[in-house]
C-alpha atoms as a PDB file:
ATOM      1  CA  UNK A   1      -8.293   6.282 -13.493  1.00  0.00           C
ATOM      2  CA  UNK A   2      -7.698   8.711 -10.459  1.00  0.00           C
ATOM      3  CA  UNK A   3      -3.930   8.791  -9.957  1.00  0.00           C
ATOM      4  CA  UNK A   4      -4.586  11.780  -7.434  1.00  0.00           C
ATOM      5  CA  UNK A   5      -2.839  15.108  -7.385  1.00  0.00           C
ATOM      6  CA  UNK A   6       0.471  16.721  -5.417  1.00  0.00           C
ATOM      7  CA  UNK A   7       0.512  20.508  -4.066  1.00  0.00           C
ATOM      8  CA  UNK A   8       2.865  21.759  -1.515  1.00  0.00           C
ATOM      9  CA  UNK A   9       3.339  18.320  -0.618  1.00  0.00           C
ATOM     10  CA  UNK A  10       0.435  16.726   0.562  1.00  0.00           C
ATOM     11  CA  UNK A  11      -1.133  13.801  -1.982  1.00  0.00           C
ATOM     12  CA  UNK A  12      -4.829  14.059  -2.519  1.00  0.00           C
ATOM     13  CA  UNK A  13      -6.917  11.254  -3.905  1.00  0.00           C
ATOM     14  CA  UNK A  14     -10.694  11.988  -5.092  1.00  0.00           C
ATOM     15  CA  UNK A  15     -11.289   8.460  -6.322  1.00  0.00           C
ATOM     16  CA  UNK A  16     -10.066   6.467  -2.975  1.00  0.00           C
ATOM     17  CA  UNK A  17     -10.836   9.562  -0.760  1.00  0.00           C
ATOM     18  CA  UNK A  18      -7.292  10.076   0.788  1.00  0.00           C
ATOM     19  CA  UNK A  19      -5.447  13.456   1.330  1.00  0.00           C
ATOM     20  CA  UNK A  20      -2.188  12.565   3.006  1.00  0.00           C
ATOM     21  CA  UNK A  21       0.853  14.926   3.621  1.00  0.00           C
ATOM     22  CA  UNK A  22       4.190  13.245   2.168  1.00  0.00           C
ATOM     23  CA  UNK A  23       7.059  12.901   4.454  1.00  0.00           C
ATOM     24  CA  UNK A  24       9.790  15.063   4.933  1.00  0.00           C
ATOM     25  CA  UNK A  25      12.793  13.513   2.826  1.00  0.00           C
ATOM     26  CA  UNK A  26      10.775  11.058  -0.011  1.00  0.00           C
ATOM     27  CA  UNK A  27      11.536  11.328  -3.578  1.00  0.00           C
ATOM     28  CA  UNK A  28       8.078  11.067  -5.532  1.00  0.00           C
ATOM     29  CA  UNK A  29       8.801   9.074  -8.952  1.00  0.00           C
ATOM     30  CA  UNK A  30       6.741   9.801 -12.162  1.00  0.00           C
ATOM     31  CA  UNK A  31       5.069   7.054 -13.755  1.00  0.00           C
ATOM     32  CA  UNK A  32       7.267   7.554 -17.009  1.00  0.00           C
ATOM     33  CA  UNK A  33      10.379   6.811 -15.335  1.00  0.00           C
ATOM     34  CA  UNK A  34       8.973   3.767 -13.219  1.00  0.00           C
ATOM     35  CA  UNK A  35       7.220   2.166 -16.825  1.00  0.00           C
ATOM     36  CA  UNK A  36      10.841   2.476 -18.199  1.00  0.00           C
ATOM     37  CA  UNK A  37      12.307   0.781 -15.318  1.00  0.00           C
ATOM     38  CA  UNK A  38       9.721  -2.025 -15.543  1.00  0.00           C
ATOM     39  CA  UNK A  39      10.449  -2.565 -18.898  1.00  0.00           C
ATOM     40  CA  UNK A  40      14.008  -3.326 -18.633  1.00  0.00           C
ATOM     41  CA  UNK A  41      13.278  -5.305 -15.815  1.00  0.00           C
ATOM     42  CA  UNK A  42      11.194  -6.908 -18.240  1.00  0.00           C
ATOM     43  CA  UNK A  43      13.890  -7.101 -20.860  1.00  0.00           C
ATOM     44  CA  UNK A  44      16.183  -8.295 -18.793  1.00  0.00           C
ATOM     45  CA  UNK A  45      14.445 -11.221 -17.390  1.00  0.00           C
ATOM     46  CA  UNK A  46      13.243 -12.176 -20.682  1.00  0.00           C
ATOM     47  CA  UNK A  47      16.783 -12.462 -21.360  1.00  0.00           C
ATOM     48  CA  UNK A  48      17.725 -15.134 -19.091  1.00  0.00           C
ATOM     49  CA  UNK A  49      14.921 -17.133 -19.500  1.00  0.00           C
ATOM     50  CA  UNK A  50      14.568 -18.812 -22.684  1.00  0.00           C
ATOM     51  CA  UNK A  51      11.283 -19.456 -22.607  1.00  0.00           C
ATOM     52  CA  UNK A  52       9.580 -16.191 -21.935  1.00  0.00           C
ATOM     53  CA  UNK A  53       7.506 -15.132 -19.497  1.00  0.00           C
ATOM     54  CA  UNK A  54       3.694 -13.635 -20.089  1.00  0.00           C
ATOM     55  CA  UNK A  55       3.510 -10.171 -18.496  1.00  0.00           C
ATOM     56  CA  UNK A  56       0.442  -9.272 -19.732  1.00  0.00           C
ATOM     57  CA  UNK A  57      -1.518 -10.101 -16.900  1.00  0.00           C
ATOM     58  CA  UNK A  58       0.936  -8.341 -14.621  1.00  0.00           C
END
């Protein structure tokens, strides 16, 4: 999968064909910090309800 490519902030995508400059001010997140934060989301949910949820689809 294509997840595209950042230099001198612009954000270039072979796979959807996109090249778009970022704005001035926005934070870009990696993917390894926004899979942690999904998984204690995950955790945490699965916390309050007791009978699970299946993310596996998600």
């Amino acid at each position: 999968m294509d997840e595209g490519n950042i230099a001198e902030n612009i954000y270039t995508s072979d796979a959807i064909g996109w090249t778009i400059e970022i704005p001035e001010g926005w934070e870009i997140t990696k993917k390894s910090q926004i899979e942690e934060e999904i998984e204690v989301g995950m955790e945490a949910v699965d916390e309050v309800i007791e009978e699970g949820i299946d993310f596996s689809t998600l």
